[in-house]
Protein backbone atom coordinates (compact mmCIF):
# COMPACT_ATOMS: atom_id res chain seq x y z
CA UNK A 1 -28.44 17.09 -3.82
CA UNK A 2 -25.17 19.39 -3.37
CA UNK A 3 -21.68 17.56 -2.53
CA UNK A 4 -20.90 17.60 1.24
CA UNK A 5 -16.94 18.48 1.52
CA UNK A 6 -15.17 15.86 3.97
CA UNK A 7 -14.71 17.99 7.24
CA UNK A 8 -10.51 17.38 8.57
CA UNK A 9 -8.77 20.57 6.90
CA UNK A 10 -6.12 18.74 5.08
CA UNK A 11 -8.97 17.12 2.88
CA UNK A 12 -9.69 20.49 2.54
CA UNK A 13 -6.06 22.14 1.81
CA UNK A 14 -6.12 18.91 -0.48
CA UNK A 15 -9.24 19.71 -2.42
CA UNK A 16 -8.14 23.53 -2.90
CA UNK A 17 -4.82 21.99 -4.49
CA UNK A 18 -6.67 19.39 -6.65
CA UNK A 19 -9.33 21.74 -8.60
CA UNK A 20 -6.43 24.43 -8.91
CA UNK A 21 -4.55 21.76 -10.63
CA UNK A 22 -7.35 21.03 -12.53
CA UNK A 23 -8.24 24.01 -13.65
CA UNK A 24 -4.34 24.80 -14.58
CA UNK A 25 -4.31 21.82 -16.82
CA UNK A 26 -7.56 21.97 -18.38
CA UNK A 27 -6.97 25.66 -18.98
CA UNK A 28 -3.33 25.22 -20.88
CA UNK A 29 -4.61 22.61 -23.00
CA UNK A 30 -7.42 24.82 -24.63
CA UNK A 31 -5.25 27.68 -24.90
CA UNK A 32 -2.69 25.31 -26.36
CA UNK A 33 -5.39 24.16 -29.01
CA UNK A 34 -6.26 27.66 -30.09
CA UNK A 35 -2.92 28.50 -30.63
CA UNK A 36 -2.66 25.44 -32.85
CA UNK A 37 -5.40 26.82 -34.63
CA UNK A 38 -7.61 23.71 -33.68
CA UNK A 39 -9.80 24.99 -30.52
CA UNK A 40 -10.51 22.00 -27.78
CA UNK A 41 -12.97 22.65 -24.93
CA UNK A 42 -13.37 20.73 -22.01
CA UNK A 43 -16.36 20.25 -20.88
CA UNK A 44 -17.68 18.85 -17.29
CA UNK A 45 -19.69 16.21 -15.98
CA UNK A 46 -20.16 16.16 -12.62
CA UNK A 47 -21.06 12.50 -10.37
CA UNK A 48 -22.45 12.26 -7.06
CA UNK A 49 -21.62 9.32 -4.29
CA UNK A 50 -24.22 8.44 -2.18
CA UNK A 51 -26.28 11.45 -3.68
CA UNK A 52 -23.49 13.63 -2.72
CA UNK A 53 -24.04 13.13 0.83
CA UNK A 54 -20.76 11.06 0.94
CA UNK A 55 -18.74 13.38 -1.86
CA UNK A 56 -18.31 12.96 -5.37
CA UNK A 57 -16.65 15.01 -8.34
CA UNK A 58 -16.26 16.76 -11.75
CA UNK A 59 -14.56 15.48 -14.37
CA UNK A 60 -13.42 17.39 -17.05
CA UNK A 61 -13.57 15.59 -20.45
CA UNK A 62 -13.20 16.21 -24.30
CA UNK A 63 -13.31 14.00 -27.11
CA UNK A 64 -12.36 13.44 -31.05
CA UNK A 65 -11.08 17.14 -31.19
CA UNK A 66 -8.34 18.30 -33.87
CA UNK A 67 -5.20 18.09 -31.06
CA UNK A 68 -7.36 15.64 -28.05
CA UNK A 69 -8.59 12.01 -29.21
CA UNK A 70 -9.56 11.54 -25.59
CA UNK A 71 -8.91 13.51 -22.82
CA UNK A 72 -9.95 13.74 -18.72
CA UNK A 73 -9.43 15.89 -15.96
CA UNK A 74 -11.00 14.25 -13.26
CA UNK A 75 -11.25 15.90 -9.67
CA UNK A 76 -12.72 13.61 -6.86
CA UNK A 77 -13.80 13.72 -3.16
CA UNK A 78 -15.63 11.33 -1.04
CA UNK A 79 -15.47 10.91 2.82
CA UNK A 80 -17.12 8.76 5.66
CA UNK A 81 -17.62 11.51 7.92
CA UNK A 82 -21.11 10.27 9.12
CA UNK A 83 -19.88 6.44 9.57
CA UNK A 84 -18.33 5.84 12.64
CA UNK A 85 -17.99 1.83 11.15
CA UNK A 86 -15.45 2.76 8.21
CA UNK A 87 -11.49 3.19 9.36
CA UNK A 88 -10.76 5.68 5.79
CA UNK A 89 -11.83 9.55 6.31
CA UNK A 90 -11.73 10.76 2.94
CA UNK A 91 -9.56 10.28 -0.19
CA UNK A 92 -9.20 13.79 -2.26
CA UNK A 93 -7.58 13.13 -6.06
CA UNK A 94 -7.17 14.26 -9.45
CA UNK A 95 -6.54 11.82 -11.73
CA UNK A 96 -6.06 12.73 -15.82
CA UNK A 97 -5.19 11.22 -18.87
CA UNK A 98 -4.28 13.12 -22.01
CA UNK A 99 -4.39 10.86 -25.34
CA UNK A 100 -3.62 13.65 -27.98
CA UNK A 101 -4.87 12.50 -31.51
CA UNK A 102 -1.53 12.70 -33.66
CA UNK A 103 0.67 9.53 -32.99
CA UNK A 104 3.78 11.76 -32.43
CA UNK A 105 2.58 13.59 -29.48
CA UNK A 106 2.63 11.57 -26.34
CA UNK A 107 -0.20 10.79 -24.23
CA UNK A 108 0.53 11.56 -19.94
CA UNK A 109 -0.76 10.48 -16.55
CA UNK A 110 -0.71 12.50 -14.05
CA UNK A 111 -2.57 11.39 -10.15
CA UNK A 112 -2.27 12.94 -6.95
CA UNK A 113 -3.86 12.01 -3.97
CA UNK A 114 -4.72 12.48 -0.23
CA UNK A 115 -5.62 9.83 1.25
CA UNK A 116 -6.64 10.36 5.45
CA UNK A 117 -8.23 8.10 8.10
CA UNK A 118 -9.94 8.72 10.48
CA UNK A 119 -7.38 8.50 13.27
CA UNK A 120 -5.68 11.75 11.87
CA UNK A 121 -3.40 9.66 9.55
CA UNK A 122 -2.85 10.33 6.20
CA UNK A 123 -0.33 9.57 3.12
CA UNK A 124 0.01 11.28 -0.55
CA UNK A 125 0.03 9.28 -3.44
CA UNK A 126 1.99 11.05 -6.35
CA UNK A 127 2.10 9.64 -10.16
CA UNK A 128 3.50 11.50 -13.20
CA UNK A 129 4.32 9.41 -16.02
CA UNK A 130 5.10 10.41 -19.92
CA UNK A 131 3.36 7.64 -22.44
CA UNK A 132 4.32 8.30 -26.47
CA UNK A 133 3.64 5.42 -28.93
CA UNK A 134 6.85 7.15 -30.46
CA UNK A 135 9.68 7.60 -28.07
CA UNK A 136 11.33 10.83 -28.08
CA UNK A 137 14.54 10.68 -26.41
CA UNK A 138 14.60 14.42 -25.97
CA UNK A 139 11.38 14.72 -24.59
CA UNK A 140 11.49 11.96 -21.96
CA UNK A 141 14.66 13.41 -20.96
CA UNK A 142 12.85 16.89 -20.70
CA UNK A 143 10.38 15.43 -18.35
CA UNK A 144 12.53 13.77 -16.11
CA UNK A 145 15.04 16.73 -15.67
CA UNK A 146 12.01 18.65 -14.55
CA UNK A 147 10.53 15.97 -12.12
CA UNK A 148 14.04 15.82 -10.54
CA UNK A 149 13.95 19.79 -9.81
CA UNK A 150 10.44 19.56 -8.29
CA UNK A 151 11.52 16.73 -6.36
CA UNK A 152 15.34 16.04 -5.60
CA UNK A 153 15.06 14.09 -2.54
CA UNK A 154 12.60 11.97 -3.76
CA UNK A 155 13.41 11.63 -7.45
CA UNK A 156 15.38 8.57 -7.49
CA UNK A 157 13.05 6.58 -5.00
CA UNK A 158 9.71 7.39 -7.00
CA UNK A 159 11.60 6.89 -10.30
CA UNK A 160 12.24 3.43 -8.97
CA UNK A 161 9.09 2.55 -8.07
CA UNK A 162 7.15 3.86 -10.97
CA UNK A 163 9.57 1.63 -13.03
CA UNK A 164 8.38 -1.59 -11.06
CA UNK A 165 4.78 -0.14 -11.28
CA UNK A 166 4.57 0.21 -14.81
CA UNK A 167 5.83 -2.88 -16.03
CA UNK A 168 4.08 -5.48 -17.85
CA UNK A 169 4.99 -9.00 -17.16
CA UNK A 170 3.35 -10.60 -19.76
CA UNK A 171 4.46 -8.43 -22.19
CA UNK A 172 8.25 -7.88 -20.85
CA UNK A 173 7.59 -4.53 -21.46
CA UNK A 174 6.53 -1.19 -19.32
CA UNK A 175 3.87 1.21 -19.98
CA UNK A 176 5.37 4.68 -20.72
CA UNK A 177 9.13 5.82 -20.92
CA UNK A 178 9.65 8.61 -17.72
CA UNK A 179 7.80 7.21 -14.47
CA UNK A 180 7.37 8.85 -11.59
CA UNK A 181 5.47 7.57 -8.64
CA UNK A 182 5.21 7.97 -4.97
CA UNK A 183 3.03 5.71 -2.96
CA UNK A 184 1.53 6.20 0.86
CA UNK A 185 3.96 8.92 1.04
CA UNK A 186 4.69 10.82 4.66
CA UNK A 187 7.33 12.93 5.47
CA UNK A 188 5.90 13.77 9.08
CA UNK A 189 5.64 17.63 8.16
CA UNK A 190 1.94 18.11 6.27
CA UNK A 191 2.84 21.38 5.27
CA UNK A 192 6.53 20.50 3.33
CA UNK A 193 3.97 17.45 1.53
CA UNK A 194 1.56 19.46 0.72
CA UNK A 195 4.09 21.90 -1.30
CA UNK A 196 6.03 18.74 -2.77
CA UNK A 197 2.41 17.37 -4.18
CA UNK A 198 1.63 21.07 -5.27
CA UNK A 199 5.03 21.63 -6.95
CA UNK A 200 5.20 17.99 -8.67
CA UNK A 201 1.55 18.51 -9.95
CA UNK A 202 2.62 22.17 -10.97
CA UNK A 203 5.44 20.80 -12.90
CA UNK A 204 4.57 17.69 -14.47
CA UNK A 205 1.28 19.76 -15.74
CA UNK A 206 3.63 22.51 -16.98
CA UNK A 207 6.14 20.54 -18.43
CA UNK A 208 3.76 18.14 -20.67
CA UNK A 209 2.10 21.21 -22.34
CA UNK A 210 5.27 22.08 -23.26
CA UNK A 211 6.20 18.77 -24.89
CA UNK A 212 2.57 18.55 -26.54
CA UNK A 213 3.76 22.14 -27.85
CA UNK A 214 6.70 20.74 -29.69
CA UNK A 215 5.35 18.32 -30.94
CA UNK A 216 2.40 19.97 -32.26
CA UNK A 217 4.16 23.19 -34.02
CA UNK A 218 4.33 22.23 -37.37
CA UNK A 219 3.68 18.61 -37.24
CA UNK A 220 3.88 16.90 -40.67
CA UNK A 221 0.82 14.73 -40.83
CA UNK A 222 0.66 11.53 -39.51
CA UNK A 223 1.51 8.32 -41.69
CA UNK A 224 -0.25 5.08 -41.72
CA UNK A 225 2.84 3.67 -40.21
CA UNK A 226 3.00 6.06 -37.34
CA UNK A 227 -0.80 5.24 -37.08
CA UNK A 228 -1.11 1.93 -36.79
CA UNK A 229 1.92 1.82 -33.81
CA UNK A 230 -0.08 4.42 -31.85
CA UNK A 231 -2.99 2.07 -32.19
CA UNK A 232 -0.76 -0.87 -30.74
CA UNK A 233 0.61 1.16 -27.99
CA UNK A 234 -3.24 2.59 -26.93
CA UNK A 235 -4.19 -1.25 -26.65
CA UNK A 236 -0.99 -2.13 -24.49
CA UNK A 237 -2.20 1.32 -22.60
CA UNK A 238 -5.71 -0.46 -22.44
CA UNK A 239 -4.38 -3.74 -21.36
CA UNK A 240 -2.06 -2.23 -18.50
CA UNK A 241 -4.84 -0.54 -17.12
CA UNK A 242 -8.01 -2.91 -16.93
CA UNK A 243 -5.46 -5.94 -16.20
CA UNK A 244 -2.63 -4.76 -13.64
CA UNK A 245 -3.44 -1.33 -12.05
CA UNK A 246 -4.58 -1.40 -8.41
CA UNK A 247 -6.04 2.29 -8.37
CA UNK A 248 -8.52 1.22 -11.21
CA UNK A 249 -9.32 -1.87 -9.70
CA UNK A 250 -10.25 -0.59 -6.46
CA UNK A 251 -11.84 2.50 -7.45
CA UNK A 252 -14.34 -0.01 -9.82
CA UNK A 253 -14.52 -2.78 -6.68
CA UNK A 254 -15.48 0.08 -4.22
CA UNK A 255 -19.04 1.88 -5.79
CA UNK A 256 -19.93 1.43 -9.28
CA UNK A 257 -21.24 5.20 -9.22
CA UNK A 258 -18.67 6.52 -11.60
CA UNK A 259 -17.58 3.86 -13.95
CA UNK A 260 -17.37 5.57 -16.96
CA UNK A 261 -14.80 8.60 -15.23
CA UNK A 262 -12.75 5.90 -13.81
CA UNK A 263 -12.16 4.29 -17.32
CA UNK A 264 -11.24 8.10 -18.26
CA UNK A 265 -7.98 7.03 -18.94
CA UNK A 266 -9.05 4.69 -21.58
CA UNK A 267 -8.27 5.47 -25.34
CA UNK A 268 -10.90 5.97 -27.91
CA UNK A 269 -9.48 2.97 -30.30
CA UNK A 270 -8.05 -0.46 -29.22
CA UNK A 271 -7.16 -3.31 -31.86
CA UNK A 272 -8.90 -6.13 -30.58
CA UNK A 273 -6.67 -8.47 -33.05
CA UNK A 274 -3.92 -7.62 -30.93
CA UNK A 275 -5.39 -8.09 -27.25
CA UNK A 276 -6.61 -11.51 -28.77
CA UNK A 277 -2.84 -12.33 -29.15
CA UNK A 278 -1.86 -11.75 -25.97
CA UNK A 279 -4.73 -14.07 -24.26
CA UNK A 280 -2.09 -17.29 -23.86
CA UNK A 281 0.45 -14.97 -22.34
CA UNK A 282 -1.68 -14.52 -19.22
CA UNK A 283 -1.50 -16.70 -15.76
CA UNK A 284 -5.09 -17.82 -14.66
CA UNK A 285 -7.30 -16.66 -13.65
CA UNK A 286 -5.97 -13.39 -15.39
CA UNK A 287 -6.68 -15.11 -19.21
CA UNK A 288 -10.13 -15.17 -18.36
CA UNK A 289 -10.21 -11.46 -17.38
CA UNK A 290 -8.83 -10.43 -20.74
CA UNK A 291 -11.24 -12.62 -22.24
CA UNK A 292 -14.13 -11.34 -20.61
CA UNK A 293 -12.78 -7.50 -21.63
CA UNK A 294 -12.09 -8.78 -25.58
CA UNK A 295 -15.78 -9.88 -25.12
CA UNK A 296 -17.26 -6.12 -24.15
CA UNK A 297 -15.41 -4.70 -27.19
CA UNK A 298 -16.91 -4.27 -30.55
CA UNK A 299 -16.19 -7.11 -32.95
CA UNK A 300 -14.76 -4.44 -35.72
CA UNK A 301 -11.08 -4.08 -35.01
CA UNK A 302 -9.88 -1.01 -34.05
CA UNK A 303 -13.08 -0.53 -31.94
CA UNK A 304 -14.25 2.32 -30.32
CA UNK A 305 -13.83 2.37 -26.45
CA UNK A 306 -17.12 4.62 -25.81
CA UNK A 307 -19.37 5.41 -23.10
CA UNK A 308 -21.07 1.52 -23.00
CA UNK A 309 -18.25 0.27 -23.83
CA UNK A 310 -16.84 1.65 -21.35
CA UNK A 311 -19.56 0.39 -18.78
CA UNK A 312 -19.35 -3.23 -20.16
CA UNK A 313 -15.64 -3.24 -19.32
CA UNK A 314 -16.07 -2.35 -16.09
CA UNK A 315 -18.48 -4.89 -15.34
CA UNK A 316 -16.28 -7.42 -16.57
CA UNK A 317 -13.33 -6.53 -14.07
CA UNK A 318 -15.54 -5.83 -11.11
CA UNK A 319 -17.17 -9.25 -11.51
CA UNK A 320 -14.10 -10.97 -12.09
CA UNK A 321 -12.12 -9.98 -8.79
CA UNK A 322 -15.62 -10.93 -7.08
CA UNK A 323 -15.17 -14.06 -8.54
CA UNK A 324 -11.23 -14.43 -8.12
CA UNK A 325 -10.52 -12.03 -5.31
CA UNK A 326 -7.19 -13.94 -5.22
CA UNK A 327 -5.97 -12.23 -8.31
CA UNK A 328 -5.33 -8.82 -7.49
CA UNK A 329 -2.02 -10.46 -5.63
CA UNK A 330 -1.40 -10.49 -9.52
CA UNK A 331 -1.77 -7.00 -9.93
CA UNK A 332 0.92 -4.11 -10.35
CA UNK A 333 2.18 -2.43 -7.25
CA UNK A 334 4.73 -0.46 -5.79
CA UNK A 335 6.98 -0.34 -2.79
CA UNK A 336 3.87 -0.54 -0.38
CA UNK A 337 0.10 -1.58 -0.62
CA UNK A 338 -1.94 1.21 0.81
CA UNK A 339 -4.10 -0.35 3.37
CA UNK A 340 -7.02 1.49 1.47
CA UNK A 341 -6.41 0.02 -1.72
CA UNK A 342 -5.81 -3.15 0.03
CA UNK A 343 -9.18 -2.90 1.94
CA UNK A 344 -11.24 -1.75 -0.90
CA UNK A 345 -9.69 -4.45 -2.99
């Protein structure tokens, strides 16, 4: 069965922006790895909600290449047109993560989404965020000076936010160095939001292949050292997401239809030593969440996050905020709670 489209024409204006993105980014990255002499396709796989009568999406993915270790471009509609009973319209997003293999180049997040009601309503979420094991002042920098051009009025605000967003309680530390975030955003004039979304997702696409270029060209080859502190910073990126981040949450709690692309952003090795360690930091019930996830993992440490993996961890966090619905009050947010996320949670 084909995809139906969601029918308002800002879904639609939304969903033209999203694949264009996707394309752009999926597009630079190959051409980047030919240049590098190490060519990286993407590849897609496509999922269906509802059997497509209700949306769906294509996801753009590559794997244990010679510049990606894990990579997704995912691209995502669904819509209640036909169900007078549900308050949300659509939601239209593309959501990737980029986990290049050599511990020097940094791995980036980039979301945007449209999220609309069905009374006409509607509010972009924006994320852009720059996440080396290895800082690199220069880089970071690089990022945020371009972020700030593509959005001056709202630089300081989402840099704010992301900063709250991203942090890690239990670990007194954040995920990532430049943040960027802008949640249920609305300026009142669709067409000015619609160009702010297009020329942060423009520019936070742009400037990260340019980054990944630098650090690519001529890159000495990685040390065991360097290694092993990208493996601890993929595991911190592993905890972050499956313990405190609301989109991945609610996205899992919602259908169960697309697991696997949700936990896209998911790197290919974790060191389960390490998560084991951090088990008496946690507040219940959130110890027995990260127990649960240490339990889906393979018992060899670093294990490979893969496809059933994958599955089994998401099983373990949607049947743990069935269990405790009271602990996504634990969970990261921002300035606001979208009442979707809040809903669906």
């Amino acid at each position: 069965m084909l995809r139906t489209p969601a029918a308002s024409s800002q879904s639609a204006q939304a969903q033209t922006l999203v694949c264009a993105l996707q394309q752009r980014f999926a597009q630079g990255l190959e051409s980047l790895s030919r240049k590098l002499g190490v060519e990286q396709d993407f590849q897609p796989v496509e999922w269906l909600r509802d059997n497509g009568s209700h949306g769906g999406g294509i996801r753009l993915e590559t794997a244990d290449g010679g510049m990606i270790g894990r990579g997704s471009v995912n691209v995502s509609q669904v819509h209640y047109d036909d169900n007078p009973a549900k308050q949300l319209g659509s939601a239209t997003a593309i959501s990737t993560i980029i986990h290049p293999c050599h511990p020097l180049a940094p791995s980036v997040h980039i979301h945007l989404s449209w999220t609309e009601m069905k009374n006409g309503e509607g509010y972009w979420r924006i994320m852009a965020d720059l996440n080396p094991s290895h800082e690199n002042p220069t880089a970071t920098a690089q990022y945020f000076d371009a972020l700030m051009k593509a959005a001056p009025e709202q630089f300081d605000a989402a840099v704010a936010q992301g900063e709250r967003y991203f942090f890690i309680p239990a670990l007194e530390r954040h995920r990532g160095y430049a943040h960027f975030y802008l949640e249920a955003y609305n300026s009142g004039d669709a067409e000015v939001d619609l160009a702010l979304a297009t020329t942060v997702g423009e520019t936070a696409i742009d400037t990260y292949l340019v980054i990944l270029k630098d650090a690519l060209t001529d890159a000495p080859a990685a040390t065991p050292e360097q290694q092993q502190t990208q493996l601890a910073y993929h595991t911190l990126y592993f905890f972050q997401v499956l313990t405190l981040d609301r989109g991945t949450t609610s996205g899992l709690l919602v259908h169960n239809q697309n697991d696997v692309g949700i936990l896209g952003s998911i790197p290919a090795y974790v060191d389960r030593d390490l998560l084991r360690s951090w088990v008496n930091r946690m507040q219940s019930p959130q110890d027995q969440l990260l127990e649960g996830l240490i339990a889906a993992l393979p018992e060899t440490s670093p294990c490979l996050v893969d496809e059933e993996v994958k599955q089994r961890l998401a099983n373990v966090v949607r049947n743990h905020y069935i269990t405790h619905p009271e602990a996504i009050a634990m969970q990261a947010s921002g300035d606001v709670i979208p009442p979707t996320v809040k809903n669906h949670s």
